[in-house]
Protein backbone atom coordinates (compact mmCIF):
# COMPACT_ATOMS: atom_id res chain seq x y z
CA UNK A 1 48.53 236.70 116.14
CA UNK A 2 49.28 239.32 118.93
CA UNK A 3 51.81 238.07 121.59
CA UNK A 4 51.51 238.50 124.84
CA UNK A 5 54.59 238.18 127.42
CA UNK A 6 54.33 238.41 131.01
CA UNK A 7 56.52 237.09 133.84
CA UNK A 8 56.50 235.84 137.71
CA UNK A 9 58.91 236.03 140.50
CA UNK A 10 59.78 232.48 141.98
CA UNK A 11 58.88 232.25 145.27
CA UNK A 12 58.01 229.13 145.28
CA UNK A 13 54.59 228.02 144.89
CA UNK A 14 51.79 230.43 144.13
CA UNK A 15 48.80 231.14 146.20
CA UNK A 16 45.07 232.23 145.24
CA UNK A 17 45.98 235.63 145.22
CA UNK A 18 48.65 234.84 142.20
CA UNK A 19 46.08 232.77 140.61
CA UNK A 20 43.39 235.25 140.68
CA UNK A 21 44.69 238.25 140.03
CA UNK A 22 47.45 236.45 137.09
CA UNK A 23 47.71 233.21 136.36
CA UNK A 24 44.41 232.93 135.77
CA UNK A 25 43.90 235.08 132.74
CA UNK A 26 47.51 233.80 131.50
CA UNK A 27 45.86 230.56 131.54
CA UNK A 28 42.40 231.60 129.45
CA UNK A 29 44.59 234.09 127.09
CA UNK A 30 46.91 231.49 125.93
CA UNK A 31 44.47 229.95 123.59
CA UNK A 32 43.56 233.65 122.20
CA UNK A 33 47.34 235.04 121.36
CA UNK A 34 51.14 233.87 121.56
CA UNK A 35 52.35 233.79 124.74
CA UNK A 36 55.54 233.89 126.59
CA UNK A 37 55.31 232.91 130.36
CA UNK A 38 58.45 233.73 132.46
CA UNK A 39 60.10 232.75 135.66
CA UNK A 40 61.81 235.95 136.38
CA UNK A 41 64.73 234.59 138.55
CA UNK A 42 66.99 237.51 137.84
CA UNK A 43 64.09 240.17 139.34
CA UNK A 44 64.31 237.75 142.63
CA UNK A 45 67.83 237.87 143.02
CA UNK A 46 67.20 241.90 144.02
CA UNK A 47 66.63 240.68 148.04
CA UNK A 48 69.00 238.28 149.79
CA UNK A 49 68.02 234.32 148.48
CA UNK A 50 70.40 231.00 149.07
CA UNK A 51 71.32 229.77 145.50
CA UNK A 52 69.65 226.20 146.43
CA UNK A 53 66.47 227.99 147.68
CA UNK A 54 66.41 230.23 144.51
CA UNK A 55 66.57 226.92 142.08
CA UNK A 56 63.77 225.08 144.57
CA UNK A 57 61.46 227.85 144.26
CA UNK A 58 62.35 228.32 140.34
CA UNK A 59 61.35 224.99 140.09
CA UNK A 60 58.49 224.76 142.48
CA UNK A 61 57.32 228.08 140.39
CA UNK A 62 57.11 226.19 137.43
CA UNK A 63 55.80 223.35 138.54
CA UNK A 64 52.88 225.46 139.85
CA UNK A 65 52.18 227.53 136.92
CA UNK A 66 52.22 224.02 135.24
CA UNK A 67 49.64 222.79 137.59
CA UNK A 68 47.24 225.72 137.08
CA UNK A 69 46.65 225.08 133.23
CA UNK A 70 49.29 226.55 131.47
CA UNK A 71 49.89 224.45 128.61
CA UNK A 72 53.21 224.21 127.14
CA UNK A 73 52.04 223.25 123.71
CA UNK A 74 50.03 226.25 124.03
CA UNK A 75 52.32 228.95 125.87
CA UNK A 76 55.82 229.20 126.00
CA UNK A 77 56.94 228.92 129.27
CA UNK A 78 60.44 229.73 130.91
CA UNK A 79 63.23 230.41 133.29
CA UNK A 80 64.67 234.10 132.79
CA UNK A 81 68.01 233.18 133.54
CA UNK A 82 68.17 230.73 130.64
CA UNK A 83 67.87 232.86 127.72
CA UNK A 84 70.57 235.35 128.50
CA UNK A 85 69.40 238.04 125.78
CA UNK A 86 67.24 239.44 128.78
CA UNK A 87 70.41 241.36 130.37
CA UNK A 88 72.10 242.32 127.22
CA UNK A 89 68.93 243.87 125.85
CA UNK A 90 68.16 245.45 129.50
CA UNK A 91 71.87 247.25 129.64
CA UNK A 92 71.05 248.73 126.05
CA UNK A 93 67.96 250.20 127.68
CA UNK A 94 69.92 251.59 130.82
CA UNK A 95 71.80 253.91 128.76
CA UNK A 96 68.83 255.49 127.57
CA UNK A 97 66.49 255.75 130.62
CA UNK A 98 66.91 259.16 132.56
CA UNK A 99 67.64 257.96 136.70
CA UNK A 100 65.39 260.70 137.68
CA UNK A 101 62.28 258.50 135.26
CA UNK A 102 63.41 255.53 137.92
CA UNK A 103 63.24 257.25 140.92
CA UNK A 104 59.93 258.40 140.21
CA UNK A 105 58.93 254.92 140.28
CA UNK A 106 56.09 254.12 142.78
CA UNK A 107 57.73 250.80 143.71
CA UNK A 108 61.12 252.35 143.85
CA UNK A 109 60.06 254.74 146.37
CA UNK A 110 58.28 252.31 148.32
CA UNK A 111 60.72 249.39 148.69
CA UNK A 112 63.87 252.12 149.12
CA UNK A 113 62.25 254.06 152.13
CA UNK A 114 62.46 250.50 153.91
CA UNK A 115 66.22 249.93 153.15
CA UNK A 116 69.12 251.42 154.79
CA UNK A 117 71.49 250.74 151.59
CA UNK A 118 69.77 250.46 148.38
CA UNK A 119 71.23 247.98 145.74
CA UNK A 120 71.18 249.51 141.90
CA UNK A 121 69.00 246.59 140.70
CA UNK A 122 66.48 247.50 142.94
CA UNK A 123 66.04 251.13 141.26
CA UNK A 124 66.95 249.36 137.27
CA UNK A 125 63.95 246.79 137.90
CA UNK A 126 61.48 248.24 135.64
CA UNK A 127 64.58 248.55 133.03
CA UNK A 128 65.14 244.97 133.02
CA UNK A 129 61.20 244.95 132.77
CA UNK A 130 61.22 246.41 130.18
CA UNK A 131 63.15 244.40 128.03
CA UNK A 132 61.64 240.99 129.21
CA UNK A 133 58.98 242.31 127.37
CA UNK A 134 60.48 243.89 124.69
CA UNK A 135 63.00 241.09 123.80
CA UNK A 136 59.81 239.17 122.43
CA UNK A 137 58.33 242.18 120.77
CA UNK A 138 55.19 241.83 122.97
CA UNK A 139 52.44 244.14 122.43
CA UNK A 140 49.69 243.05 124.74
CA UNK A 141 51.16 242.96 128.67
CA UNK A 142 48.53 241.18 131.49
CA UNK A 143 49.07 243.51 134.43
CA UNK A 144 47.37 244.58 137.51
CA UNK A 145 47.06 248.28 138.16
CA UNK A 146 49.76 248.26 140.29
CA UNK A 147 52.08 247.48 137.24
CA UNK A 148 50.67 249.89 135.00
CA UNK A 149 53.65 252.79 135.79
CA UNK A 150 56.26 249.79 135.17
CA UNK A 151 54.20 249.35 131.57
CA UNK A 152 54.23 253.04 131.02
CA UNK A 153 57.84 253.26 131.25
CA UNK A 154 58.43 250.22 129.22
CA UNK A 155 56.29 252.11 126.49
CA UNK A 156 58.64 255.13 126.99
CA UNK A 157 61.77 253.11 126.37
CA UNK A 158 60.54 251.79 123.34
CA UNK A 159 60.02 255.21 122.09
CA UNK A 160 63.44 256.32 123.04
CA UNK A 161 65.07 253.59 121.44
CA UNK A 162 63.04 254.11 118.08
CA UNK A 163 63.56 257.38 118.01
CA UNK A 164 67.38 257.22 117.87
CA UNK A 165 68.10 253.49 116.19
CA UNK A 166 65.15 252.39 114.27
CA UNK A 167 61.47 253.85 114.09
CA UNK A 168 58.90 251.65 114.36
CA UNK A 169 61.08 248.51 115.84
CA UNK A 170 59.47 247.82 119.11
CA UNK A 171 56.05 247.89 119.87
CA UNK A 172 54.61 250.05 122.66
CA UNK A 173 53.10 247.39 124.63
CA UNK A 174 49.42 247.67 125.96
CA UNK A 175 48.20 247.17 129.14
CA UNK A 176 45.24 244.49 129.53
CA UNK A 177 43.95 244.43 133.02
CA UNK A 178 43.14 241.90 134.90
CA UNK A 179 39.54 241.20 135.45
CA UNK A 180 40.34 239.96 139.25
CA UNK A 181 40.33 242.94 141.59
CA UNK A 182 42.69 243.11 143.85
CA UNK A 183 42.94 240.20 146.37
CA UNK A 184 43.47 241.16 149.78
CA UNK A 185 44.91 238.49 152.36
CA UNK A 186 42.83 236.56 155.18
CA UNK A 187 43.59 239.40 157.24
CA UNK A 188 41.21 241.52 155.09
CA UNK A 189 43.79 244.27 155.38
CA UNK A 190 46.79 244.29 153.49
CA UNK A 191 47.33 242.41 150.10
CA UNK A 192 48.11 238.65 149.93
CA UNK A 193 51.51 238.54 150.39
CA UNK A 194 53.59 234.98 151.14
CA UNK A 195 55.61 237.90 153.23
CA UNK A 196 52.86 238.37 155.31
CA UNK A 197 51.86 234.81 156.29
CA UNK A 198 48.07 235.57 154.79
CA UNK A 199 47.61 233.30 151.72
CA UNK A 200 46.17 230.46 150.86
CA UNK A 201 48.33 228.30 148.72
CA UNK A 202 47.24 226.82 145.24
CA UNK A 203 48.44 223.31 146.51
CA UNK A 204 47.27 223.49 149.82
CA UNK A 205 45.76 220.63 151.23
CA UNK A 206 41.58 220.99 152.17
CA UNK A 207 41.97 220.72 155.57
CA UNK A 208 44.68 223.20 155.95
CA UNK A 209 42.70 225.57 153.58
CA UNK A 210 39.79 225.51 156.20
CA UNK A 211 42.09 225.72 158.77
CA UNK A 212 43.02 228.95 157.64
CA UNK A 213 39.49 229.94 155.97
CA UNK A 214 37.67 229.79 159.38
CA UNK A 215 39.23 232.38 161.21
CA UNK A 216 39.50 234.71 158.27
CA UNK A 217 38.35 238.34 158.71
CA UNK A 218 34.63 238.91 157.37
CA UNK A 219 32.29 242.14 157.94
CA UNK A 220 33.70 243.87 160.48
CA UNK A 221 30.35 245.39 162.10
CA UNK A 222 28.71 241.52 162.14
CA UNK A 223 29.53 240.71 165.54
CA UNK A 224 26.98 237.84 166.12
CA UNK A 225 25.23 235.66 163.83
CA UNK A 226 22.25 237.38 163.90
CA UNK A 227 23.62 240.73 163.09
CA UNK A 228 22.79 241.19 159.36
CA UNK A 229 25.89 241.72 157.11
CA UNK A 230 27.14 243.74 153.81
CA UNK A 231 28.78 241.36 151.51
CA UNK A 232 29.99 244.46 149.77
CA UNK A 233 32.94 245.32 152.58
CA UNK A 234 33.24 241.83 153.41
CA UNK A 235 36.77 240.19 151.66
CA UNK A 236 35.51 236.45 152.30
CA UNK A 237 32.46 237.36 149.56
CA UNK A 238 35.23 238.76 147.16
CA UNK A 239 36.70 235.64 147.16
CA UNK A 240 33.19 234.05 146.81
CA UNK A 241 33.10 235.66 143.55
CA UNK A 242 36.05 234.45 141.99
CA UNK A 243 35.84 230.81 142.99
CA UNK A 244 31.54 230.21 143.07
CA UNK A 245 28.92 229.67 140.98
CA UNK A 246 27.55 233.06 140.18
CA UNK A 247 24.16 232.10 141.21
CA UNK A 248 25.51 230.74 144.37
CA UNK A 249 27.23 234.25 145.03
CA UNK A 250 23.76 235.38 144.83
CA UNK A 251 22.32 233.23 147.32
CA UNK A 252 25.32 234.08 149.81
CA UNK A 253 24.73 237.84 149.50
CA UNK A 254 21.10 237.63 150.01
CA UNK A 255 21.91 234.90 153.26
CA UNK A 256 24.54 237.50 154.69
CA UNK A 257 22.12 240.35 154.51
CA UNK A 258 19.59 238.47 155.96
CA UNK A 259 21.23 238.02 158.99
CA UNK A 260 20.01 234.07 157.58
CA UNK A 261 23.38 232.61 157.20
CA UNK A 262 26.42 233.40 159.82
CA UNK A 263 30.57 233.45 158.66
CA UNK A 264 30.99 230.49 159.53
CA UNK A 265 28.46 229.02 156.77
CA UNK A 266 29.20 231.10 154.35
CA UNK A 267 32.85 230.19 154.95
CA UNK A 268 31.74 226.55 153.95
CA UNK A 269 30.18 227.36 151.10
CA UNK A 270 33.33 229.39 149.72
CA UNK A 271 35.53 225.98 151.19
CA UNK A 272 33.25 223.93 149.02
CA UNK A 273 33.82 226.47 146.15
CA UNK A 274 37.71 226.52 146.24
CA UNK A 275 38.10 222.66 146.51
CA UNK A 276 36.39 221.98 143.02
CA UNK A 277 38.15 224.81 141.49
CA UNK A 278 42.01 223.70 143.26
CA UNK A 279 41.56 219.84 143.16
CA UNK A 280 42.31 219.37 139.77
CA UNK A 281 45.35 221.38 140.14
CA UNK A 282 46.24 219.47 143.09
CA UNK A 283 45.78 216.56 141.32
CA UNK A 284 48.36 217.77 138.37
CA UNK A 285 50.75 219.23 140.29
CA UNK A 286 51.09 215.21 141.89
CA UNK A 287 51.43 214.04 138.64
CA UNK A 288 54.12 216.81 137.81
CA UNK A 289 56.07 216.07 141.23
CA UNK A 290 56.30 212.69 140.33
CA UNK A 291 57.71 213.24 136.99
CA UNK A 292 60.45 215.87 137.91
CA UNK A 293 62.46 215.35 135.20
CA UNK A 294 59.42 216.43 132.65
CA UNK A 295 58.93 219.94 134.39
CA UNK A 296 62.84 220.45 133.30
CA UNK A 297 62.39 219.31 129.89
CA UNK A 298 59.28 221.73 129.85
CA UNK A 299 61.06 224.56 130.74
CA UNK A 300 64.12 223.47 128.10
CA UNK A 301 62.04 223.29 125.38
CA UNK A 302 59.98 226.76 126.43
CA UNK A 303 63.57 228.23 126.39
CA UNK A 304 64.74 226.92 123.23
CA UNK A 305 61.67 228.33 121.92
CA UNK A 306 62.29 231.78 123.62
CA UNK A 307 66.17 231.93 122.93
CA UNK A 308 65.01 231.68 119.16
CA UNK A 309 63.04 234.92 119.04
CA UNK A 310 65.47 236.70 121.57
CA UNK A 311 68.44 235.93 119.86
CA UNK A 312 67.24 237.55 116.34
CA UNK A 313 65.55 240.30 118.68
CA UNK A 314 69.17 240.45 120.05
CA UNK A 315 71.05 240.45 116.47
CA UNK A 316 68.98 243.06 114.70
CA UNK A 317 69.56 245.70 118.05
CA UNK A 318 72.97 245.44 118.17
CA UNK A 319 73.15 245.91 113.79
CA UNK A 320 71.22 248.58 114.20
CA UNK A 321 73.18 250.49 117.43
CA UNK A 322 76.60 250.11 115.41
CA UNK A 323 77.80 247.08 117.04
CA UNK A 324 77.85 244.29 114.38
């Protein structure tokens, strides 16, 4: 069966734009190949966290992912931190990865032209990346485009390593894209960031999702209700594709150009959409909070699971490099 790994940071809880554009397809591709879900805790510690605030969110992470259908009897599912093979396999992988292939990362360049001093793990990220992935021999990676250069250099890395300790030992992983497009915040601008204060959270209550839903940026040439609209520019329809009926979506398009429905009810009709899709998730991630102690024995067992592959990923490497 292929096997598929892929990994989130812990910030807490996720919001739509996680869900869409991830968890999501994690959730419908678990029942297709193996997979290996991860709570990358060591990628977080890269900014400043509190040590209590990192194991809340690792937690709350979990919990979330949990919530949003990913089975355990289905997926393995993780904390980072817990199977320790991650950093040994990652400083293997440093000693064979040029600096100048790191600073050409997009990311890199991005996040260090913000920062006055610029920590090393920010510009060995995609190393570490590269052997979450790796470490599990993984040869199918969920990404978004923006991850593709990250995937690219995890596929170069492999071939390095081959090439000098054992041809043919890791896979070059593949990309599969996700079939969400990009989801942009409630600001319509800039992408749904937690950072950014324009998400919607999976476990949001309804009220505070309409709250927030109401004021959201639509078309920005529909200044009264009458004005007709183009659903095509408008981010409030995006999100009416990934959470209504596709006939309904139909209906709103045709309402919007019409000039026959204004934001405001088409905003209901996407509220109405989003509750049946998030109150079942709501409703496990209750059950979950009120069982703490099984979200922990979850994530035990999913690292059990993991340590078992790693460590014989772990044994062979270091045979092969000259170290056992």
């Amino acid at each position: 069966m292929p096997r598929i790994f892929s990994g989130i940071q812990p910030s807490g809880e996720l919001h739509i734009g996680n869900y869409l554009g991830a968890v999501k397809n994690w959730v419908d591709l678990q029942h297709e190949m193996e997979t290996f879900i991860c709570v990358v805790d060591y990628h977080a510690i890269t900014q400043a966290f509190e040590p209590e605030e990192l194991r809340q969110r690792t937690h709350g992470m979990a919990l979330s992912l949990l919530a949003a259908g990913i089975d355990p009897e289905k997926a393995t599912l993780f904390v980072q931190s817990h199977v320790r093979e991650h950093t040994e396999l990652a400083w293997f992988f440093m000693t064979l990865t040029p600096v100048g292939e790191l600073e050409r990362q997009t990311q890199y360049k991005d996040k260090s032209a913000r920062m006055e001093s610029v920590a090393a793990g920010i510009l060995n990220y995609p190393v570490l990346q590269a052997a979450d992935i790796l470490l599990y021999h993984a040869d199918t990676v969920p990404v978004g485009e923006d991850q593709i250069q990250h995937l690219e250099l995890s596929r170069e890395i492999a071939r390095k390593w081959n090439a000098r300790f054992g041809e043919g030992y890791f896979p070059e992983p593949q990309a599969r894209l996700t079939p969400t497009r990009r989801i942009l915040g409630l600001d319509g601008q800039a992408k749904m960031s937690k950072s950014l204060g324009n998400t919607v959270a999976l476990l949001e209550p309804s009220a505070a999702i309409w709250d927030k839903l109401r004021p959201a940026m639509t078309d920005p040439a529909r200044v009264k209700k009458t004005d007709p609209g183009n659903p095509d520019i408008c981010n409030i329809f995006q999100l009416h594709k990934a959470f209504t009926p596709p006939d309904t979506v139909e209906q709103v398009a045709a309402q919007c150009r019409s000039a026959g429905w204004g934001c405001i009810d088409c905003k209901k009709v996407l509220h109405q959409g989003m509750e049946e899709v998030l109150t079942p998730i709501r409703t496990r991630a209750e059950a979950l909070q009120a069982t703490p102690k099984r979200v922990a024995e979850i994530l035990g067992d999913g690292a059990s699971r993991a340590r078992t592959v790693a460590q014989r990923t772990i044994a062979e490497v270091r045979q092969k490099m000259g170290f056992d």
